[in-house]
Protein backbone atom coordinates (compact mmCIF):
# COMPACT_ATOMS: atom_id res chain seq x y z
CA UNK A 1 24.12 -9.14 -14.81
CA UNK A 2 20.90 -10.45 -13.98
CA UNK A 3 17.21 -10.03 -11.95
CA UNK A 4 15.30 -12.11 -10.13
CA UNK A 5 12.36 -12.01 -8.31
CA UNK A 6 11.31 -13.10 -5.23
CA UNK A 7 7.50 -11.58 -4.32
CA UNK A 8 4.61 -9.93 -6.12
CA UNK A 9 4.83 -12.40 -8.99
CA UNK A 10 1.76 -13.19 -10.73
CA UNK A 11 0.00 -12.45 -7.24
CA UNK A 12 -0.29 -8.79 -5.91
CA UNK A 13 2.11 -8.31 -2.71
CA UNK A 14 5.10 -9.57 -1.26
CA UNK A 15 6.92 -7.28 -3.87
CA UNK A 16 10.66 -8.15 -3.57
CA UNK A 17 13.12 -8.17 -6.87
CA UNK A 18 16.86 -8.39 -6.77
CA UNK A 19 19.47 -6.89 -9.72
CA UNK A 20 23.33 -8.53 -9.34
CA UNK A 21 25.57 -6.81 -11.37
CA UNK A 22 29.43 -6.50 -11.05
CA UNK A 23 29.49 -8.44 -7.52
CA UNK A 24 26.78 -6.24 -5.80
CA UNK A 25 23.18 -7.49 -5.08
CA UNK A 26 20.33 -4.73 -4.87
CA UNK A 27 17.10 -5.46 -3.64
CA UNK A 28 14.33 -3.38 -4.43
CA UNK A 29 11.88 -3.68 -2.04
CA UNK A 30 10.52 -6.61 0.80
CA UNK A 31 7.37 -6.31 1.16
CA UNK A 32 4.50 -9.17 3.28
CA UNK A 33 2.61 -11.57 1.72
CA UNK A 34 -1.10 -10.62 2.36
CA UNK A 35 -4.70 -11.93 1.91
CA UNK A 36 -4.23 -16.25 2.33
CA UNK A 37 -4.73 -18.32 4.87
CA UNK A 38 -1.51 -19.40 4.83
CA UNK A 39 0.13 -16.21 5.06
CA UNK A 40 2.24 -16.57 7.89
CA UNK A 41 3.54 -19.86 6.66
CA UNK A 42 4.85 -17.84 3.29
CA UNK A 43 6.01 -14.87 4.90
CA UNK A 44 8.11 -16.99 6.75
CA UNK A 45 9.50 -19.65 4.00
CA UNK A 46 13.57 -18.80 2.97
CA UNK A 47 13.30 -15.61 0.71
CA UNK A 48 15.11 -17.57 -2.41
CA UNK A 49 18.50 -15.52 -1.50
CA UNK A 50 20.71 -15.03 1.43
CA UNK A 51 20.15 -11.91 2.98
CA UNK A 52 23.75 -11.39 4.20
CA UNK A 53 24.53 -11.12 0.48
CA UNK A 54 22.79 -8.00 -0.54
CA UNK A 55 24.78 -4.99 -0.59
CA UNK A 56 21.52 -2.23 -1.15
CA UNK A 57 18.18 -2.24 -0.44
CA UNK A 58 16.53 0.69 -2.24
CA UNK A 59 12.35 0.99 -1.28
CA UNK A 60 9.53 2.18 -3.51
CA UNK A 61 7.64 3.16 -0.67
CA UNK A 62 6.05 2.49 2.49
CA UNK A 63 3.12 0.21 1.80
CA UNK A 64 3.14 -2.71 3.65
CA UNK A 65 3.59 -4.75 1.10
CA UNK A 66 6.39 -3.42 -0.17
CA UNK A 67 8.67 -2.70 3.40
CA UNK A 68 6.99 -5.49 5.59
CA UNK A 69 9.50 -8.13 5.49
CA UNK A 70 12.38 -5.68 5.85
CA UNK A 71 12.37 -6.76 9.62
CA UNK A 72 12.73 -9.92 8.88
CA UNK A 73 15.31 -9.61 6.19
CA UNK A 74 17.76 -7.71 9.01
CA UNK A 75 16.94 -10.42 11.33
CA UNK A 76 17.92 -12.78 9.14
CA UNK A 77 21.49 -10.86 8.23
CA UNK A 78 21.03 -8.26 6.44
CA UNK A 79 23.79 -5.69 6.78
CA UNK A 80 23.88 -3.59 3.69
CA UNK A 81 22.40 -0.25 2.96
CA UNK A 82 18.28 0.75 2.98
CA UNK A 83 17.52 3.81 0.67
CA UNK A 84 14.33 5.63 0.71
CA UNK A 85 12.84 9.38 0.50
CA UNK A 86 12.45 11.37 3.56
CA UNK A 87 8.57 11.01 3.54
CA UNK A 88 9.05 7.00 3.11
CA UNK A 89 11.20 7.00 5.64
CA UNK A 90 8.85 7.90 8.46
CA UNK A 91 6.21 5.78 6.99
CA UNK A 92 7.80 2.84 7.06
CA UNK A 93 9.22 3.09 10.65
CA UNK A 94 5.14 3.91 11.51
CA UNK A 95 4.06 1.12 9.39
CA UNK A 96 6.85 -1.54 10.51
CA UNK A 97 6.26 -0.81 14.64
CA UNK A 98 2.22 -1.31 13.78
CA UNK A 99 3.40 -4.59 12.03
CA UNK A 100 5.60 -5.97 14.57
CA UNK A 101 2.95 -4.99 17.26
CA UNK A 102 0.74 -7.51 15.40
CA UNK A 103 3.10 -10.51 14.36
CA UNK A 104 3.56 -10.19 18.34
CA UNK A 105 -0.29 -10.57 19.18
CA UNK A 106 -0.80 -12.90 16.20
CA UNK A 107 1.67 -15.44 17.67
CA UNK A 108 0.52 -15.13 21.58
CA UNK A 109 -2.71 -15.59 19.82
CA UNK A 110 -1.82 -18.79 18.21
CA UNK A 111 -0.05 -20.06 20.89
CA UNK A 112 -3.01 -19.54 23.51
CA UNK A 113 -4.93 -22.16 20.61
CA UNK A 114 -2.20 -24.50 21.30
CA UNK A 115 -1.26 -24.38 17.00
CA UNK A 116 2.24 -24.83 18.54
CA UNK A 117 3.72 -24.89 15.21
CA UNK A 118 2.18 -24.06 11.64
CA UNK A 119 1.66 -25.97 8.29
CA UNK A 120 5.16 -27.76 6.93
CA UNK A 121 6.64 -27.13 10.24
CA UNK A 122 7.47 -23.32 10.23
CA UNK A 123 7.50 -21.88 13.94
CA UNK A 124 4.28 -20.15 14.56
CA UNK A 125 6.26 -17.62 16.46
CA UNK A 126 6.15 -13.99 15.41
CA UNK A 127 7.99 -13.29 12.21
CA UNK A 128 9.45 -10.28 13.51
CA UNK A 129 9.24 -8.41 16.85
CA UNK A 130 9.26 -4.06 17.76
CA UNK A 131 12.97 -4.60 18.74
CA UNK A 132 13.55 -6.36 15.03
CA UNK A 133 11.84 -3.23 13.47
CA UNK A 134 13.50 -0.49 15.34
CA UNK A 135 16.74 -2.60 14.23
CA UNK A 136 15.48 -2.65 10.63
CA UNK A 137 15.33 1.84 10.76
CA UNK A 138 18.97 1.88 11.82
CA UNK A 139 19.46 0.26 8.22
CA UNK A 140 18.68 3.07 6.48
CA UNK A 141 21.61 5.40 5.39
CA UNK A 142 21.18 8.09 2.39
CA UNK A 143 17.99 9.74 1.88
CA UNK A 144 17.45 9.87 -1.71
CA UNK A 145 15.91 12.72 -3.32
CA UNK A 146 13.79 12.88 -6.77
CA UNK A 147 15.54 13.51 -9.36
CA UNK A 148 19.21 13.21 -8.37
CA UNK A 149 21.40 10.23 -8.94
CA UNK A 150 23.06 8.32 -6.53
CA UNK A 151 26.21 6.36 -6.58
CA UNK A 152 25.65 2.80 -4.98
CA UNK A 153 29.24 1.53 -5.70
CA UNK A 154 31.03 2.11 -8.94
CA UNK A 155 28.89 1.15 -11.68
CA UNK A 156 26.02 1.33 -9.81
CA UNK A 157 23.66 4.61 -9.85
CA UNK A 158 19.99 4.99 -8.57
CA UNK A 159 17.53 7.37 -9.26
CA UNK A 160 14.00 8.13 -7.38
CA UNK A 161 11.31 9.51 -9.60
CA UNK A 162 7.82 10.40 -8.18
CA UNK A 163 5.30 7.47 -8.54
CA UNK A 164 2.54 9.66 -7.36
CA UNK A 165 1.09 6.68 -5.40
CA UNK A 166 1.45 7.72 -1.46
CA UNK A 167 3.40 10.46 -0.11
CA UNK A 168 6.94 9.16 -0.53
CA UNK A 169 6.63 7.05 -2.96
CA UNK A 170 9.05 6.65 -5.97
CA UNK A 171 10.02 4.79 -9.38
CA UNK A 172 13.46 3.87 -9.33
CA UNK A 173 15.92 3.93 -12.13
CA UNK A 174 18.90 1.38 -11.68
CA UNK A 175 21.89 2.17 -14.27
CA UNK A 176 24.54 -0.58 -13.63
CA UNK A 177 27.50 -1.21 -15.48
CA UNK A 178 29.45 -4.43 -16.05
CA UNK A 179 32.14 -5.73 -18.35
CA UNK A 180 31.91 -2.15 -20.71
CA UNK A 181 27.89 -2.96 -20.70
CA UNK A 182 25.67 -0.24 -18.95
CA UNK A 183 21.77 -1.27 -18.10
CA UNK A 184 18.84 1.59 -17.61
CA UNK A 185 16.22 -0.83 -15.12
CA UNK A 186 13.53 0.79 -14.43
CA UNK A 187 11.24 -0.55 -11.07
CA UNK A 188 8.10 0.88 -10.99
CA UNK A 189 7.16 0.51 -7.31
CA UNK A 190 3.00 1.36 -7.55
CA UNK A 191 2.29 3.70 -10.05
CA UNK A 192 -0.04 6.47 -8.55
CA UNK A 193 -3.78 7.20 -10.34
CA UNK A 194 -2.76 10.52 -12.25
CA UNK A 195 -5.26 13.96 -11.25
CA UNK A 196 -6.18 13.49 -7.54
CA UNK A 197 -6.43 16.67 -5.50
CA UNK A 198 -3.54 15.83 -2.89
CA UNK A 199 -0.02 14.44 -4.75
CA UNK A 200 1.49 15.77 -7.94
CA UNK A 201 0.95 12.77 -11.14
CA UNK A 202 3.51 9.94 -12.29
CA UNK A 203 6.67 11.12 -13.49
CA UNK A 204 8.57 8.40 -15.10
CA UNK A 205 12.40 8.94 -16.67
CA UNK A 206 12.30 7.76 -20.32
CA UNK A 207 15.07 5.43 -21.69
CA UNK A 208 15.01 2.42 -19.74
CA UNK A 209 16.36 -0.54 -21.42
CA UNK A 210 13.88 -3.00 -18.81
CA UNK A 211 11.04 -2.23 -16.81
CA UNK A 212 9.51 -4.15 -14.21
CA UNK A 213 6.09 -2.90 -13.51
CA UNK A 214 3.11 -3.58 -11.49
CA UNK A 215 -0.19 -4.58 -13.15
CA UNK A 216 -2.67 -4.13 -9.74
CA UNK A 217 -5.69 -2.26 -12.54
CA UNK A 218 -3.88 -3.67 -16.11
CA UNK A 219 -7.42 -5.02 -17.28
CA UNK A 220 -9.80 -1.94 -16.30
CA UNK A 221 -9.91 1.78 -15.89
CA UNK A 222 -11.24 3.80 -13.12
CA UNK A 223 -14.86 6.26 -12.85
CA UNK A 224 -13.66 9.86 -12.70
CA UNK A 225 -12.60 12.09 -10.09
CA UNK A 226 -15.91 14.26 -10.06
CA UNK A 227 -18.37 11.50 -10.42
CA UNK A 228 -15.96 9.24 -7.48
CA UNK A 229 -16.42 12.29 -5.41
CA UNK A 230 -20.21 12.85 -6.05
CA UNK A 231 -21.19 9.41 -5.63
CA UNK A 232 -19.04 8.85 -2.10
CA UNK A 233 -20.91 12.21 -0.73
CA UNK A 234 -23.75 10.87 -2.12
CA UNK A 235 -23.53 7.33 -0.13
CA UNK A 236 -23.18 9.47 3.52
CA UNK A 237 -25.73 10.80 2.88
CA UNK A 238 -28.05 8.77 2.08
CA UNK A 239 -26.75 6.61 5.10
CA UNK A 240 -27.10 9.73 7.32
CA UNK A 241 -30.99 9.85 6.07
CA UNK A 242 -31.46 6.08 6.79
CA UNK A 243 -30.23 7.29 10.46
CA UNK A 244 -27.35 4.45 10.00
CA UNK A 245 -23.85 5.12 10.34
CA UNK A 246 -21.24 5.01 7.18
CA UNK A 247 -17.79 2.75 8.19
CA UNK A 248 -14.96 3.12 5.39
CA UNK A 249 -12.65 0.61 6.18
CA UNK A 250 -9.34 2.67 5.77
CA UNK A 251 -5.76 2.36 4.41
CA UNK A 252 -3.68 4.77 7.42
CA UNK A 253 -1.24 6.02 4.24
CA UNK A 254 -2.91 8.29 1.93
CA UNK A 255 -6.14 6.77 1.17
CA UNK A 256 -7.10 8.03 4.77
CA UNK A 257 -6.11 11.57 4.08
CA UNK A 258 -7.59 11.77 0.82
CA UNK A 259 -10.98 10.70 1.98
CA UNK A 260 -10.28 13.35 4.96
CA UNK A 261 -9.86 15.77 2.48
CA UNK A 262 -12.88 14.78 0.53
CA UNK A 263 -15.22 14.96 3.72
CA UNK A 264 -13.46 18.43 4.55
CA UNK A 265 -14.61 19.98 1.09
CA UNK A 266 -18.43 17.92 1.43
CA UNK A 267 -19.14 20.23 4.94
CA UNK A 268 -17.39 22.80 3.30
CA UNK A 269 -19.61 22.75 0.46
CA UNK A 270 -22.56 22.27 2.32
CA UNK A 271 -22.83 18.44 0.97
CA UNK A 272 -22.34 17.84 4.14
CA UNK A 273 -23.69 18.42 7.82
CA UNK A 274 -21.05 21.19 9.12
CA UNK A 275 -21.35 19.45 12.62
CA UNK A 276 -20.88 15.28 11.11
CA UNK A 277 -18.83 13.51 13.74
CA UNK A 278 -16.14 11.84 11.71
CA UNK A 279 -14.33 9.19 13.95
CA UNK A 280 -10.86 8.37 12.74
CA UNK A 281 -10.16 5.12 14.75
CA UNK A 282 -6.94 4.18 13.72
CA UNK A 283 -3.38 4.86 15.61
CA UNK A 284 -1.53 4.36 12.60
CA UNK A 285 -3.56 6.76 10.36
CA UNK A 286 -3.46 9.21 12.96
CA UNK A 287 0.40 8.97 12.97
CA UNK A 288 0.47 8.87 9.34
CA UNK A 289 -1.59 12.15 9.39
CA UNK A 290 0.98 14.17 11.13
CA UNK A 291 3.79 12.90 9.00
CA UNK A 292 1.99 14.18 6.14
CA UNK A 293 1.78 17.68 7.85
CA UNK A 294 5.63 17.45 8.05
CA UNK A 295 5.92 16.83 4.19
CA UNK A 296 4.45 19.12 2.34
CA UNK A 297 6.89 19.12 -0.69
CA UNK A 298 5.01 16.04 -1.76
CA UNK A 299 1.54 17.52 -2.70
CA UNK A 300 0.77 19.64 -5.51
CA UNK A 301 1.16 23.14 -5.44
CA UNK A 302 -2.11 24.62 -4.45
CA UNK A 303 -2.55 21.54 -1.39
CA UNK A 304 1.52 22.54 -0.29
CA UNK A 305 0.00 26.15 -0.26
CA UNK A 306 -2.53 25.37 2.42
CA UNK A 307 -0.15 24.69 4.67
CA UNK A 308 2.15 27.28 4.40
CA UNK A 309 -0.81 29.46 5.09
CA UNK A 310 -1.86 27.60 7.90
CA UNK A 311 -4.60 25.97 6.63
CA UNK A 312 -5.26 22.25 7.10
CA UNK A 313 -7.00 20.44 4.24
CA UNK A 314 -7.65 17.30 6.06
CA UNK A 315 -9.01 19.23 9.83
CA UNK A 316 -13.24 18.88 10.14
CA UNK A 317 -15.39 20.78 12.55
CA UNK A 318 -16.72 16.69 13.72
CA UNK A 319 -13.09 15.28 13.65
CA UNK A 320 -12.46 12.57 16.24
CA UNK A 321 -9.15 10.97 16.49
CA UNK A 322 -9.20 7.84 18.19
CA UNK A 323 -6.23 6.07 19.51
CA UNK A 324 -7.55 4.28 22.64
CA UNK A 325 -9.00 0.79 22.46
CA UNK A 326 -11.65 2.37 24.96
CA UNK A 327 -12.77 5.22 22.66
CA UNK A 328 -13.14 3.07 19.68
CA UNK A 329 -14.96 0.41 22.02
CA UNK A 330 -17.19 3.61 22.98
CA UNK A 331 -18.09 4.42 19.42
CA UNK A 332 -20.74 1.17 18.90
CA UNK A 333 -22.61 3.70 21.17
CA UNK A 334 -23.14 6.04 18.48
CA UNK A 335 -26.61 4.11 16.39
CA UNK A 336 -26.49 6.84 13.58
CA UNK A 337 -25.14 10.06 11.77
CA UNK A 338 -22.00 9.26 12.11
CA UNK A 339 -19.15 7.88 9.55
CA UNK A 340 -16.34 5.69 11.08
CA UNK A 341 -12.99 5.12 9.54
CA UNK A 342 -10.85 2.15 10.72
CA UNK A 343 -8.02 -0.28 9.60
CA UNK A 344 -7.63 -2.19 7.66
CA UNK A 345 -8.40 -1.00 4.49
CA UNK A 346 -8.52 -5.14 3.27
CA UNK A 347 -10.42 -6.26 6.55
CA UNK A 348 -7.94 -8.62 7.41
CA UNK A 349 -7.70 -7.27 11.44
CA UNK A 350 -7.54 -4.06 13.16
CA UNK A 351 -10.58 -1.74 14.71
CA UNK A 352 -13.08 -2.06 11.66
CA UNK A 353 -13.80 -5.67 12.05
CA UNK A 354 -15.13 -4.62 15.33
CA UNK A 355 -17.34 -1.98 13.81
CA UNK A 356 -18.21 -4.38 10.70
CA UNK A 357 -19.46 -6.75 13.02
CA UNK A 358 -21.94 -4.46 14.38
CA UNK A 359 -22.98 -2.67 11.55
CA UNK A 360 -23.00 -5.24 8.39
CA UNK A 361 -26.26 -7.12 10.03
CA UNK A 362 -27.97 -3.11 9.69
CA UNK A 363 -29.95 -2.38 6.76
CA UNK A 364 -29.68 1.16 7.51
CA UNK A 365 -25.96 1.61 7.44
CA UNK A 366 -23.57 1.76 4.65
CA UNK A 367 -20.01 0.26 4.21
CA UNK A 368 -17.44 2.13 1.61
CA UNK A 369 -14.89 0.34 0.27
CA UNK A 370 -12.31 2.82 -1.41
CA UNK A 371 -9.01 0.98 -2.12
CA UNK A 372 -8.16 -2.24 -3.37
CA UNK A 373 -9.24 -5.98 -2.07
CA UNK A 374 -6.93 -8.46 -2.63
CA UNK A 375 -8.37 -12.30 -2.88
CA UNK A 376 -9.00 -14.33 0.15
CA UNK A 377 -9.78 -10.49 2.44
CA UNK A 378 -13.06 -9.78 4.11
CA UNK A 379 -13.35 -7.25 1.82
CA UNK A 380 -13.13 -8.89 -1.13
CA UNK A 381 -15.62 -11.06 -0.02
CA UNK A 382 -17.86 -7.82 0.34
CA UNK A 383 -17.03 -6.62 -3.50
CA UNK A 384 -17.99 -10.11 -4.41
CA UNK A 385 -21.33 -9.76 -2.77
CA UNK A 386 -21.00 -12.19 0.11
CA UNK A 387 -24.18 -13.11 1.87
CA UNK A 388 -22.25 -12.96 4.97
CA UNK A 389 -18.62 -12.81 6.30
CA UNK A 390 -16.29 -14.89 8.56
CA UNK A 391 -14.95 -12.33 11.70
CA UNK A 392 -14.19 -13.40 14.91
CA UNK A 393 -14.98 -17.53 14.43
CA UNK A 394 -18.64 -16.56 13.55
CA UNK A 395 -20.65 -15.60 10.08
CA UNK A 396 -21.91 -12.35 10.29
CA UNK A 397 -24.70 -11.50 7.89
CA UNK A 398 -24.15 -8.59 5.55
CA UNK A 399 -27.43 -6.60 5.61
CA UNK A 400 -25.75 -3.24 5.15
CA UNK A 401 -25.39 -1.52 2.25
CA UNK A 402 -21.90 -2.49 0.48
CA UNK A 403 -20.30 0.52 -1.80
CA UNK A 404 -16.83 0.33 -3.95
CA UNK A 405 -16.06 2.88 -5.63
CA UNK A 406 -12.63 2.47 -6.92
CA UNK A 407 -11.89 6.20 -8.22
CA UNK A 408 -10.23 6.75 -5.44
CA UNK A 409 -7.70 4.45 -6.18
CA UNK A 410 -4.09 5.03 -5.51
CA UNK A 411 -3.21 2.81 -8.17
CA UNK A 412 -2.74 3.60 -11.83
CA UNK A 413 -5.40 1.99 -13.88
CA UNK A 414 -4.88 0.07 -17.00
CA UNK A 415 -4.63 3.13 -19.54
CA UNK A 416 -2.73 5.22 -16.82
CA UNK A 417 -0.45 2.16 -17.03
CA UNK A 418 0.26 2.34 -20.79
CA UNK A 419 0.77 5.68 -20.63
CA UNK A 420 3.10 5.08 -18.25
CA UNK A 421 4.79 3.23 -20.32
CA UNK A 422 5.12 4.56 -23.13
CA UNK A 423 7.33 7.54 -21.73
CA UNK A 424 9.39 5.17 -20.39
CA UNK A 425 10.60 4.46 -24.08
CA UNK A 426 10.85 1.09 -25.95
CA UNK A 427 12.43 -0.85 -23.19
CA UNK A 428 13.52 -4.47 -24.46
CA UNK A 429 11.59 -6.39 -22.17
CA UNK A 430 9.07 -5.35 -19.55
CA UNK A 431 8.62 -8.13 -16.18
CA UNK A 432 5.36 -7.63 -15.53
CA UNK A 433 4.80 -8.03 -11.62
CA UNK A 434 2.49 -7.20 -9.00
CA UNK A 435 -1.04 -8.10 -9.63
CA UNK A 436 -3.51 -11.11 -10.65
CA UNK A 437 -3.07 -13.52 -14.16
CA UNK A 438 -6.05 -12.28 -15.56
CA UNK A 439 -5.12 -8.34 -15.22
CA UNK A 440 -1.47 -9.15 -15.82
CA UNK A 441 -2.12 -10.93 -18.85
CA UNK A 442 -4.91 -8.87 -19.86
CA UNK A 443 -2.41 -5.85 -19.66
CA UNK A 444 0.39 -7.79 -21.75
CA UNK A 445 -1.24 -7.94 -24.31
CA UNK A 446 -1.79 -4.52 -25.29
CA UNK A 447 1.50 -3.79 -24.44
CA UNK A 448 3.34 -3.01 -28.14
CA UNK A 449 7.31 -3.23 -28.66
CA UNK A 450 8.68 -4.96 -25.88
CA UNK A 451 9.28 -8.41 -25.24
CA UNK A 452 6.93 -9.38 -22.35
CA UNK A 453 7.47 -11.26 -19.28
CA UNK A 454 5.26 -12.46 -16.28
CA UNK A 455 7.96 -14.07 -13.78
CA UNK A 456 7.08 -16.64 -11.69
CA UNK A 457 8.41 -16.85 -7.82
CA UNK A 458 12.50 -17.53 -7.99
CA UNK A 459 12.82 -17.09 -11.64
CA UNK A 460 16.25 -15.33 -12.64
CA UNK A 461 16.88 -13.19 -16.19
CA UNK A 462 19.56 -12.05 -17.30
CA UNK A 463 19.97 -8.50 -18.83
């Protein structure tokens, strides 16, 4: 019985691990390699395993960068089984189609520069096409449910337990059994930052004899909900006075209906204008939107009873959904009072590098960051305090007033994360995954009675 892992190690996507135990292979998770330059070239490298060989593949949730490979894992012979929740399970056929629609435009992109093929000699083709995503759904079998086991193969049980993190999302308990020997593993997909208004907190099982956990936040903690939410109402507004416009580059899962919900309470409130056009320019987060209508049992009690009274908590009197490439050409028309949210929530490509371009070189406009940057994005370059930012082969000065607030965060931060862990048990060893050195290591070290571990791409353990 052993684990490997294959993505997320010591960097903060690609998550991919595998557990072989008693002649069965489970992956848990496949997620894309984001952020580098050279990200194509290492989302298309061998995955360190042969994909015909893996019986299950059970998914945290739908994040990109933990499903985004999943095409390409079927492509490349994958036949087994994909388990997920219900809620996951409609994300990630939203999120792999939006994905696939890109890989497609990438490589017509690169070929029309005449790259012809990419660094080392990987095909700059498309890593995956629509047709290999709609073939990667029809992998996906059992729908698991929190809470309840489910038998794999003899030997082999695995349980979903909420994360908390987006709507779907789970921590997933492997118990596999081999020669007499039975083995609690723990994955802790992305733990979710415990009190916001919309999804119930973390709930972890406790007796794991291994965890592997992500470390995005291990090295600092986050501001508070109140004084997150005061100081993002605060920021549109003071925008609004400038008479600039406010674009929050925008995650489509969660972090866009959270700050929905947030801007629905400000005009409540009276924080707010009660007639503030609020342009939500993103096809994916409008999808996503519905599909969180349909899933109510994911929220916490008092948001589920909004909508079984017919009350939506994300609706606003000045809410624009925009999924033309017209309309959301149209909106650089609007010069002020208005706040624009786009993907991607990194920068990397999408609608809001359109709207960054014409609104970073404005004094009187404000940019929000609200989620996490990973190294190499336009947006990290923004946290950093870049003078100006590479989009669309030029530099384009930053001028605009540049905002992170990181309470709202779906990520656990760093003493969420030992909390975490500590009702998890004493597990014997805990693999440390998904997130920089310096967090990672930071984060080991205050961890007390297990054996720590920070894998490295390929390594193998055994349990």
């Amino acid at each position: 019985m052993d684990i490997s892992f294959h993505g997320a190690d010591q960097e903060v996507t690609g998550s991919c691990h595998m557990v072989t135990c008693g002649g069965h292979r489970v992956l848990v998770d496949c997620g894309l390699f984001q952020g580098k330059r050279q990200i194509h070239e290492d989302n298309a490298v061998d995955f360190g395993f042969d994909p015909q060989a893996v019986d299950f593949l059970l998914l945290t949730h739908a994040h990109l960068d933990h499903c985004g490979r999943i095409p390409l894992l079927v492509k490349r012979g994958f036949k087994g089984e994909a388990v997920t929740t219900a809620a996951s399970r409609e994300l990630a056929r939203l999120v792999l189609l939006d994905s696939a629609h890109l890989q497609e435009e990438e490589a017509e992109r690169r070929q029309r520069h005449h790259r012809g093929r990419g660094a080392g000699g990987v095909d700059s083709g498309p890593l995956y096409g629509v047709l290999d995503a709609l073939n990667a759904m029809d992998s996906f079998g059992r729908t698991a449910a929190y809470g309840e086991p489910m038998g794999l193969a003899p030997g082999l049980t695995a349980t979903f337990f909420d994360a908390g993190h987006i709507l779907g999302s789970a921590s997933i308990l492997l118990e596999a059994e081999e020669a007499g020997r039975t083995r609690r593993i723990l994955f802790s997909g992305d733990i979710g930052n415990a009190g916001r208004p919309l999804l119930r907190d973390p709930h972890p099982p406790t007796g794991a004899d291994a965890v592997v956990m992500e470390t995005t936040y291990g090295d600092r903690t986050h501001r508070g909900a109140e004084a997150t939410v005061s100081e993002f109402l605060k920021v549109i507004r003071g925008a609004l006075d400038r008479g600039g416009n406010v674009v929050i580059p925008t995650f489509a899962l969660e972090r866009a209906q959270e700050v929905l919900y947030h801007l629905h309470r400000g005009v409540k409130e009276g924080m707010l204008p009660e007639d503030l056009p609020v342009y939500l320019d993103s096809p994916m987060a409008i999808s996503a939107t519905e599909i969180f209508r349909r899933h109510p049992e994911g929220y916490r009690d008092e948001i589920a009873s909004l909508f079984e009274e017919g009350r939506d908590p994300f609706d606003l009197p000045g809410l624009r959904f925009v999924r033309s490439v017209e309309a959301s050409k149209a909106i650089k028309t609007v010069h002020s009072g208005a706040v624009i949210m786009a993907g991607s929530g990194m920068c990397t490509g999408g609608r809001v590098q359109h709207h960054l371009e014409y609104t970073l070189p404005r004094s009187d406009c404000s940019v929000v960051l609200v989620g996490y940057a990973a190294v190499g994005t336009p947006a990290r370059a923004l946290v950093d305090g870049a003078s100006d930012v590479h989009l669309f082969g030029k530099q384009v000065p930053v001028r605009a007033r540049i905002h992170t607030i990181n309470g709202f965060s779906a990520h656990a931060d760093r003493d969420e994360l030992l909390a975490w862990h500590r009702e998890t048990g004493s597990p014997g060893t805990t693999y440390l995954v998904h997130g920089e050195p310096g967090p990672m290591e930071a984060f080991g070290e205050r961890l007390e009675g297990t054996r720590v571990e920070m894998p490295v791409f390929g390594a193998r353990y055994e349990l």
